[in-house]
PDB file of N, CA and C in Angstrom:
ATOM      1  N   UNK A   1      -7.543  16.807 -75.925  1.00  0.00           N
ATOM      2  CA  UNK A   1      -8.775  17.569 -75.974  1.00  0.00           C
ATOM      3  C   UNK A   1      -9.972  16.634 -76.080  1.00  0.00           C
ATOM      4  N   UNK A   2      -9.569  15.233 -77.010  1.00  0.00           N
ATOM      5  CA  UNK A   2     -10.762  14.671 -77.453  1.00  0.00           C
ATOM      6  C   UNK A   2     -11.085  13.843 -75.954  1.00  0.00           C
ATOM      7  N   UNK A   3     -10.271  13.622 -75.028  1.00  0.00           N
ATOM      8  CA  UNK A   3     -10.543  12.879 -73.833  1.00  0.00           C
ATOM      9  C   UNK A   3     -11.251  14.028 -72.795  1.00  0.00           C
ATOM     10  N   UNK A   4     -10.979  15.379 -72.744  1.00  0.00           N
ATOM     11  CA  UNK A   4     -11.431  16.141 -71.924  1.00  0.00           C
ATOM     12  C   UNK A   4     -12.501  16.106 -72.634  1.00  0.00           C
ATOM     13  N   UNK A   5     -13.085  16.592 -73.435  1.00  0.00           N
ATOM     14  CA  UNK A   5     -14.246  16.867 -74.021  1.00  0.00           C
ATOM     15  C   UNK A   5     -15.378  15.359 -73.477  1.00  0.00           C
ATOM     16  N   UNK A   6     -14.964  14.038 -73.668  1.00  0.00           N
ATOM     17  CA  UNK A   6     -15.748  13.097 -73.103  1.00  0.00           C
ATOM     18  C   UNK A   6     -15.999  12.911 -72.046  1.00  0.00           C
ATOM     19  N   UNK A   7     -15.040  13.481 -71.081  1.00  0.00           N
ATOM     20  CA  UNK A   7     -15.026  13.615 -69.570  1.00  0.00           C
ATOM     21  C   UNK A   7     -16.129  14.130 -69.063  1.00  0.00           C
ATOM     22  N   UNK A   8     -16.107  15.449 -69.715  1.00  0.00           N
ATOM     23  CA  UNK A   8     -17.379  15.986 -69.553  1.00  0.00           C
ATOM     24  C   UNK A   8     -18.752  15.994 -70.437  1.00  0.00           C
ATOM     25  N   UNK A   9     -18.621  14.790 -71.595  1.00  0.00           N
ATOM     26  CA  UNK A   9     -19.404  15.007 -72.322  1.00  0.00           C
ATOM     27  C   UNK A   9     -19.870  16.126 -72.554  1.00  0.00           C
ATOM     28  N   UNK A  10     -18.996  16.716 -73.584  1.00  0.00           N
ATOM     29  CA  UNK A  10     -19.323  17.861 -75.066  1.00  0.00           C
ATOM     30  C   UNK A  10     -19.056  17.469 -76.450  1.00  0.00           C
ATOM     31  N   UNK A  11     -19.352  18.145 -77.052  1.00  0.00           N
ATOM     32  CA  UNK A  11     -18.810  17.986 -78.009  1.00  0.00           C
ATOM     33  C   UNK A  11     -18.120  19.144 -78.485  1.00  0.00           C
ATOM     34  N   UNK A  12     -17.786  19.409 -79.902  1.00  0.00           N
ATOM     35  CA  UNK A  12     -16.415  20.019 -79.959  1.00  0.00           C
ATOM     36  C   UNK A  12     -17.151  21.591 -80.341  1.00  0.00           C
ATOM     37  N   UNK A  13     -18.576  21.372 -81.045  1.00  0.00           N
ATOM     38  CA  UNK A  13     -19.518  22.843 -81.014  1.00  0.00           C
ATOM     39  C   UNK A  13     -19.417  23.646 -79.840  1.00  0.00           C
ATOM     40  N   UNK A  14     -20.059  22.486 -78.746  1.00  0.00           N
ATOM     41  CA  UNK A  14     -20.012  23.043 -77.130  1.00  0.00           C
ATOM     42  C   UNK A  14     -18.876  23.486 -76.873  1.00  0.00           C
ATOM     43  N   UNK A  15     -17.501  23.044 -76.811  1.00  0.00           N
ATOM     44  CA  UNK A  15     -16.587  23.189 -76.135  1.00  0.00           C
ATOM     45  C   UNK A  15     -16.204  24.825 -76.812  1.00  0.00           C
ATOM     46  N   UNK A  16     -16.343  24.733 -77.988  1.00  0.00           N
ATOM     47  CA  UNK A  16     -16.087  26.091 -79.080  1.00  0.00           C
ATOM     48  C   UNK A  16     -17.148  27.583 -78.398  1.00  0.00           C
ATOM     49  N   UNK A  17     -18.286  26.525 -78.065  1.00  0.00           N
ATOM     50  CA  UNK A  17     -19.060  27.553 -77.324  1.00  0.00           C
ATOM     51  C   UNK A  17     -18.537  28.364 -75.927  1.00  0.00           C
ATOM     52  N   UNK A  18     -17.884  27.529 -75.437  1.00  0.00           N
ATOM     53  CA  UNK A  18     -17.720  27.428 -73.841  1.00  0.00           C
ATOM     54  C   UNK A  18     -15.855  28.529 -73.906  1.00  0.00           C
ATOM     55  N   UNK A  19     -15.362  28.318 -74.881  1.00  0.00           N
ATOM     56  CA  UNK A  19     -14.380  29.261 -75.069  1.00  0.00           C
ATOM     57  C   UNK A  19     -14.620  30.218 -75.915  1.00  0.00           C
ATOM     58  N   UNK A  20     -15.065  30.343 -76.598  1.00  0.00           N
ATOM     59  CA  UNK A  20     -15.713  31.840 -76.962  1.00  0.00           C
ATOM     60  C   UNK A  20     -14.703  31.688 -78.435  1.00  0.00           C
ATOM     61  N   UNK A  21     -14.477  30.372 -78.805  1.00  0.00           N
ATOM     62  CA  UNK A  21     -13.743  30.255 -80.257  1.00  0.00           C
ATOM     63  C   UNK A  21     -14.401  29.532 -81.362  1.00  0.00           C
ATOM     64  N   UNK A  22     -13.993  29.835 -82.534  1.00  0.00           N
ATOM     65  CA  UNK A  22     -14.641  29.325 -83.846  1.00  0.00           C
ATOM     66  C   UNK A  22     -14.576  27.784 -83.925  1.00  0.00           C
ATOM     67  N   UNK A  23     -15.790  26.830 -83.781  1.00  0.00           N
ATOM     68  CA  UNK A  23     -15.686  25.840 -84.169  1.00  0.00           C
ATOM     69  C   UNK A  23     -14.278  24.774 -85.158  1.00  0.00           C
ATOM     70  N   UNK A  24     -13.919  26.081 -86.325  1.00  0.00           N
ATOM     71  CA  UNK A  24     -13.282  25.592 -86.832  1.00  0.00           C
ATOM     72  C   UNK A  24     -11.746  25.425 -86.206  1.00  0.00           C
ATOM     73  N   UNK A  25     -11.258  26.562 -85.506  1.00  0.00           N
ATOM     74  CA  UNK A  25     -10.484  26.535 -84.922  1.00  0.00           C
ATOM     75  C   UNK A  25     -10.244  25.260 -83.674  1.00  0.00           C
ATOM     76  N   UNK A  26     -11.288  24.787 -83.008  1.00  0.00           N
ATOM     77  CA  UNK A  26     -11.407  23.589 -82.120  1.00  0.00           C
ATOM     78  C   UNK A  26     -11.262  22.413 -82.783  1.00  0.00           C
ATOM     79  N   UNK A  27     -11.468  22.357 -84.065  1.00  0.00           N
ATOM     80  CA  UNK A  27     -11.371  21.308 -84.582  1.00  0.00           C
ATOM     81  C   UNK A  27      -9.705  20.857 -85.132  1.00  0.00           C
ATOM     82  N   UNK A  28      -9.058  22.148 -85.345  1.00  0.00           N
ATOM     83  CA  UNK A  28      -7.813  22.574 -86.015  1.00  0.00           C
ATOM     84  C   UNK A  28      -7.164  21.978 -85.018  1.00  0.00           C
ATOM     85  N   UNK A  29      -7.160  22.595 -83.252  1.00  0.00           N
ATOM     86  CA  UNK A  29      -6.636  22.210 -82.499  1.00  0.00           C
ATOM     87  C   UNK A  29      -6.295  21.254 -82.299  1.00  0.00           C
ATOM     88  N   UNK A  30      -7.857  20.241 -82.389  1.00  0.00           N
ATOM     89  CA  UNK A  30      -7.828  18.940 -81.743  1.00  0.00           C
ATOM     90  C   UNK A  30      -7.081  18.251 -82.834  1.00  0.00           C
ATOM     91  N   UNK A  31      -7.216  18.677 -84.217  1.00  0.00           N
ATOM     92  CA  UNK A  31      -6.586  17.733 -85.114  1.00  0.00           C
ATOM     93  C   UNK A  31      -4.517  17.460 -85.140  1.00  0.00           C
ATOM     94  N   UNK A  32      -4.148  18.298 -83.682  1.00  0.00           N
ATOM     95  CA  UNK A  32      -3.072  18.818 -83.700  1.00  0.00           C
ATOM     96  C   UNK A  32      -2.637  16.971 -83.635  1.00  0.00           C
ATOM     97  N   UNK A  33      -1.038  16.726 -83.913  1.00  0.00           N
ATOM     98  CA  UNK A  33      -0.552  15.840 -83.742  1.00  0.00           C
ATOM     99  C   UNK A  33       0.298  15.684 -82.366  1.00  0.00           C
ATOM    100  N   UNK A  34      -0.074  15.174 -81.069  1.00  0.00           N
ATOM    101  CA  UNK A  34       0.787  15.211 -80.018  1.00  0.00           C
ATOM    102  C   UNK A  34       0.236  16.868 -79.375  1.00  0.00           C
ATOM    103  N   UNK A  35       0.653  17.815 -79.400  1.00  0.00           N
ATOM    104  CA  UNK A  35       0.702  18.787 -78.438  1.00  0.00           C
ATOM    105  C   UNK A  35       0.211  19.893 -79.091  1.00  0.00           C
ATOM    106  N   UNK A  36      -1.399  19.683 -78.221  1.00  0.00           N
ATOM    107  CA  UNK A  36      -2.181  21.236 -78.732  1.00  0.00           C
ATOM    108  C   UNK A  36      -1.666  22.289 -79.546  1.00  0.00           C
ATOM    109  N   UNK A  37      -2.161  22.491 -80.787  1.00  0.00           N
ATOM    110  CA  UNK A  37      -1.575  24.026 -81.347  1.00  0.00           C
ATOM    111  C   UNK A  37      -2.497  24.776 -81.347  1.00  0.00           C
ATOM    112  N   UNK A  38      -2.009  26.030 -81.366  1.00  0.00           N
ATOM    113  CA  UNK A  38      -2.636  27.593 -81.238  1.00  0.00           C
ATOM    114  C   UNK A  38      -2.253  28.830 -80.999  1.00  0.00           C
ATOM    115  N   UNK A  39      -2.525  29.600 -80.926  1.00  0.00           N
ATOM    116  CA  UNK A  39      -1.556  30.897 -80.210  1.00  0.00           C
ATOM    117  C   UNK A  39      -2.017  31.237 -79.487  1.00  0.00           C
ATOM    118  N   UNK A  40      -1.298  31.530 -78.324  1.00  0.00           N
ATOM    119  CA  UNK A  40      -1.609  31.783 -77.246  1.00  0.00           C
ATOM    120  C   UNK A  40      -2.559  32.151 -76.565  1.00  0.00           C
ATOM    121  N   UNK A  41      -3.741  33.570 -76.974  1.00  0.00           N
ATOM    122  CA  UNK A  41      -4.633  33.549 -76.724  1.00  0.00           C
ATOM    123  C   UNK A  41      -5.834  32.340 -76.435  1.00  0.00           C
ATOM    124  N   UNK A  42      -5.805  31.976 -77.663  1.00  0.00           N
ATOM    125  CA  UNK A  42      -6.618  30.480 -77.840  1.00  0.00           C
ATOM    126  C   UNK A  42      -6.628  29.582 -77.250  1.00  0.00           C
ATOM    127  N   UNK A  43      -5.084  28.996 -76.757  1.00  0.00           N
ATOM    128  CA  UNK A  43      -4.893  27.764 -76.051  1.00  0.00           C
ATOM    129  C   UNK A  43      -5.639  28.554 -74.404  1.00  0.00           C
ATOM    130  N   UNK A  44      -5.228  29.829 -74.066  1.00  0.00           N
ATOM    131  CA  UNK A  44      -5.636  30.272 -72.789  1.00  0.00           C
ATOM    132  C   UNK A  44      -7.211  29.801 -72.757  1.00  0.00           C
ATOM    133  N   UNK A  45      -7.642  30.432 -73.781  1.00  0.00           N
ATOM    134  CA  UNK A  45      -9.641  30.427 -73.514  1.00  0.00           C
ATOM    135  C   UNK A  45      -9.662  28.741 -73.494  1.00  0.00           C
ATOM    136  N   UNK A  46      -9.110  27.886 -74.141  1.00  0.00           N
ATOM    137  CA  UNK A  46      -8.952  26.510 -74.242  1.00  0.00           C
ATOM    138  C   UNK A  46      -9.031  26.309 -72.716  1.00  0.00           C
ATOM    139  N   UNK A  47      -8.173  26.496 -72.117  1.00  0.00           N
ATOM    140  CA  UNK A  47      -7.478  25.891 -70.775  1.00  0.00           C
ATOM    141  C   UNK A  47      -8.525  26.624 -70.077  1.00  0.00           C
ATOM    142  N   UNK A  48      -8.766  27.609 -69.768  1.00  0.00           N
ATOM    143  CA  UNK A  48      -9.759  28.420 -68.809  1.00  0.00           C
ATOM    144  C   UNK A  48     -10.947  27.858 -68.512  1.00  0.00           C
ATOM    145  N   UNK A  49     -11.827  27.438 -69.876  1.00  0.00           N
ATOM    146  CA  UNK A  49     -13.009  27.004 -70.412  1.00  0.00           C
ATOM    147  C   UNK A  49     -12.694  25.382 -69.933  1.00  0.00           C
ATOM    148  N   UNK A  50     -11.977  25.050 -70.039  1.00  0.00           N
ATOM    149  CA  UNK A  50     -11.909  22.933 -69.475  1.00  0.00           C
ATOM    150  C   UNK A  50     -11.525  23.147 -68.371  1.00  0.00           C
ATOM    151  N   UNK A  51     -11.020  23.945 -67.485  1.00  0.00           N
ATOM    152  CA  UNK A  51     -10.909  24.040 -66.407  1.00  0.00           C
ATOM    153  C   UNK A  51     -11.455  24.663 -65.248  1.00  0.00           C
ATOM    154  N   UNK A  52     -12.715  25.543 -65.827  1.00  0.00           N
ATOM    155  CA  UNK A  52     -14.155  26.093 -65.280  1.00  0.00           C
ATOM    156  C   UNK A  52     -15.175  24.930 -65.325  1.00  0.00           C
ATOM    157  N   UNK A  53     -14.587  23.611 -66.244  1.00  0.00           N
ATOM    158  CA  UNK A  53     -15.842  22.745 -66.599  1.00  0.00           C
ATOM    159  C   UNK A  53     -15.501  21.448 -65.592  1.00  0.00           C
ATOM    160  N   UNK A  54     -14.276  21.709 -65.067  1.00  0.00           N
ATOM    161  CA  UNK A  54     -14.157  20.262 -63.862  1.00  0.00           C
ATOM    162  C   UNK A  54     -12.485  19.521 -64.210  1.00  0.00           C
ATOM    163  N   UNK A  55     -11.849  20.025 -65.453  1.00  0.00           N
ATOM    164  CA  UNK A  55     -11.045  19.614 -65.668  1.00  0.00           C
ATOM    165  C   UNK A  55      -9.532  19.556 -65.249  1.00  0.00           C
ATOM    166  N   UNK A  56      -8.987  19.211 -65.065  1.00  0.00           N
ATOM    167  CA  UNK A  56      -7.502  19.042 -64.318  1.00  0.00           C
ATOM    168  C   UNK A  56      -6.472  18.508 -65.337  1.00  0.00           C
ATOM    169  N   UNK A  57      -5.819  19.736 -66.458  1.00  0.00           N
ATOM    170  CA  UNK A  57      -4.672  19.004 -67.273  1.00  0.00           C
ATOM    171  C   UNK A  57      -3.251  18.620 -66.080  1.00  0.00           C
ATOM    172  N   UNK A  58      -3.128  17.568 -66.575  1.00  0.00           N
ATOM    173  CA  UNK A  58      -1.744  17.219 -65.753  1.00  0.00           C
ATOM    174  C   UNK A  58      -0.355  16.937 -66.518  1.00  0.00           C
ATOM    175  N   UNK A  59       0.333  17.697 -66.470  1.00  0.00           N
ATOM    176  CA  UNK A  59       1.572  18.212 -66.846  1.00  0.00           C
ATOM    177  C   UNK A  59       2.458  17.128 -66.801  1.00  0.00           C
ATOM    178  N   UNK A  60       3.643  16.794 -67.406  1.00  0.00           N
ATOM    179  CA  UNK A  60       4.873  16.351 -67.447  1.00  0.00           C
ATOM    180  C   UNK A  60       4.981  16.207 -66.362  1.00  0.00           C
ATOM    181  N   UNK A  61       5.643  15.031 -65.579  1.00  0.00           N
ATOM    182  CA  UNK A  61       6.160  15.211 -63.718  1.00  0.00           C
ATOM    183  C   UNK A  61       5.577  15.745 -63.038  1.00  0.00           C
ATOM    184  N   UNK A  62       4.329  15.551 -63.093  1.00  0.00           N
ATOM    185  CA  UNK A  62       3.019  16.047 -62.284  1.00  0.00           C
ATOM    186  C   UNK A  62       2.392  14.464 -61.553  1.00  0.00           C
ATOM    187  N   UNK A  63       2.626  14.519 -60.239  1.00  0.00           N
ATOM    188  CA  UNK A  63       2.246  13.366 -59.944  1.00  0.00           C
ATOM    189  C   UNK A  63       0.251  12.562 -60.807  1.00  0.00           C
ATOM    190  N   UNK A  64       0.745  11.747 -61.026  1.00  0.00           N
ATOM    191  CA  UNK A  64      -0.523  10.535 -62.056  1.00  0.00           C
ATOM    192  C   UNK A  64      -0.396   9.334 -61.597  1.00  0.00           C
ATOM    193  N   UNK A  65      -1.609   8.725 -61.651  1.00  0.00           N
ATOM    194  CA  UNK A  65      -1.370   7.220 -61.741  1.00  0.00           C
ATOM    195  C   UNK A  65      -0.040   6.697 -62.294  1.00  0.00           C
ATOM    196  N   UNK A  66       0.034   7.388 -63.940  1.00  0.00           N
ATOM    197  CA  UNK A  66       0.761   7.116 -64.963  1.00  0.00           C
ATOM    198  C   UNK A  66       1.879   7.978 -65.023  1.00  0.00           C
ATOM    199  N   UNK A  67       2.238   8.552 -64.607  1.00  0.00           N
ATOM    200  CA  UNK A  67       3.212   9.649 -64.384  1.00  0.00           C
ATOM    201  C   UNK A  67       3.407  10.242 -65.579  1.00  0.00           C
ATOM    202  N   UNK A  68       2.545  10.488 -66.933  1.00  0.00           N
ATOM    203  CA  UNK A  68       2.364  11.341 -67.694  1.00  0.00           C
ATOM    204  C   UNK A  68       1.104  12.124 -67.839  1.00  0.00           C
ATOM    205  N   UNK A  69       1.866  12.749 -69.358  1.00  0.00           N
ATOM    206  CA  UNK A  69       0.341  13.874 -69.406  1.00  0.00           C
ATOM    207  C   UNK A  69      -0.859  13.478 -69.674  1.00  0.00           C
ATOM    208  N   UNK A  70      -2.047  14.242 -69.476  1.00  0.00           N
ATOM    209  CA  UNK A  70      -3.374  13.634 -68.889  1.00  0.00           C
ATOM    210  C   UNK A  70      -4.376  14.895 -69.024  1.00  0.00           C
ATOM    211  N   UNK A  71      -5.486  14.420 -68.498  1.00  0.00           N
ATOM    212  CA  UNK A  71      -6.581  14.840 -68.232  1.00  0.00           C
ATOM    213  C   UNK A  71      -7.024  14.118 -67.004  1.00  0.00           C
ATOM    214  N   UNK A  72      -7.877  14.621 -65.660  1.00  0.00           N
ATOM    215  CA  UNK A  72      -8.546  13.884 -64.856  1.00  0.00           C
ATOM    216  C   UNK A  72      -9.598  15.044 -64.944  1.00  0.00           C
ATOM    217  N   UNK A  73     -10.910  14.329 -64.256  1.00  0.00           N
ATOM    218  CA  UNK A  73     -11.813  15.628 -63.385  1.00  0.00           C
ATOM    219  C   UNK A  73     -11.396  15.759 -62.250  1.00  0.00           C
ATOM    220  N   UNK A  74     -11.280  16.532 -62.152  1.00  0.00           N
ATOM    221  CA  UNK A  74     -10.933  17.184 -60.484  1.00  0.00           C
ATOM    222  C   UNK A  74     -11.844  16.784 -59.392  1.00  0.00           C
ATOM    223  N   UNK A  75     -11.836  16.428 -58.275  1.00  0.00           N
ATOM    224  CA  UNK A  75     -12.488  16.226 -57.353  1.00  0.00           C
ATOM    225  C   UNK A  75     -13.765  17.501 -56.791  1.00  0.00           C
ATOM    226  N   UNK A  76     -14.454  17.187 -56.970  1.00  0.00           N
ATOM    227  CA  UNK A  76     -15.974  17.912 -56.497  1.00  0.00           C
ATOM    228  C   UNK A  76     -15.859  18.469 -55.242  1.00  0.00           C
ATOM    229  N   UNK A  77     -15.639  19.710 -54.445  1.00  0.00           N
ATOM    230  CA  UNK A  77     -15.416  20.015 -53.084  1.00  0.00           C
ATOM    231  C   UNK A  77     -16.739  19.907 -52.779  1.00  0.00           C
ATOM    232  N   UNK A  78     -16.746  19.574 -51.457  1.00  0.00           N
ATOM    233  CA  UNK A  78     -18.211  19.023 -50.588  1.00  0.00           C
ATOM    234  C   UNK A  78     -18.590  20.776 -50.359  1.00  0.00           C
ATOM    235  N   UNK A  79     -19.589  21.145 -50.056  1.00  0.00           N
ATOM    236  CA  UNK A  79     -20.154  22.365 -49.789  1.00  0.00           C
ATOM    237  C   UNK A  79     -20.893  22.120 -48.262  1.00  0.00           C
ATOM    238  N   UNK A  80     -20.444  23.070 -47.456  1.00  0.00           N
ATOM    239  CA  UNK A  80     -20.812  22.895 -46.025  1.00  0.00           C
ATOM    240  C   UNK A  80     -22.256  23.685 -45.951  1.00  0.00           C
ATOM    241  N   UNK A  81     -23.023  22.604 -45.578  1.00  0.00           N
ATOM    242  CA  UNK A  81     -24.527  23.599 -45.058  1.00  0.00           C
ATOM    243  C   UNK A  81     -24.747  23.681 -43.702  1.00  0.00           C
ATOM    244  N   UNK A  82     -25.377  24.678 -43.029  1.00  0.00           N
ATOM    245  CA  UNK A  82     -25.393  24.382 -42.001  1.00  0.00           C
ATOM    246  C   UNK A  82     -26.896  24.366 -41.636  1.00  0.00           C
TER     247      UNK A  82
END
């Protein structure tokens, strides 16, 4: 979380903002050891909200540089004008 959040430069107020969850709860999260905790709802608005913001979690055996889990920004699609 703490690497997505720099990606896009937020902080953890913003990010709390941007999912529609209690500060304290973002902080709970991030303080998780190894693998996000929450219930389900939460982790969803989590994931929805970093991934409306440019973010790309990358999964277990998900092709990476590193062939683990991650964060990238996603590539910017070009917008055609005519």
């Amino acid at each position: 979380m703490r690497a997505a959040r720099a990606l896009i430069g937020i902080d953890q107020r913003k990010l709390a903002e941007l999912c529609g969850l209690s500060l304290p709860t973002i902080q709970r999260m991030e303080a998780s050891d190894g693998v996000v905790r929450g219930n389900v709802d939460s982790l969803m608005k989590l994931v929805t909200a970093l991934e409306a913001a440019g973010i790309e979690l990358i999964g277990d055996n998900v092709p990476s540089t590193t062939g683990g889990r991650g964060v990238r920004l996603r590539p910017v699609p070009s917008t055609a004008t005519g």
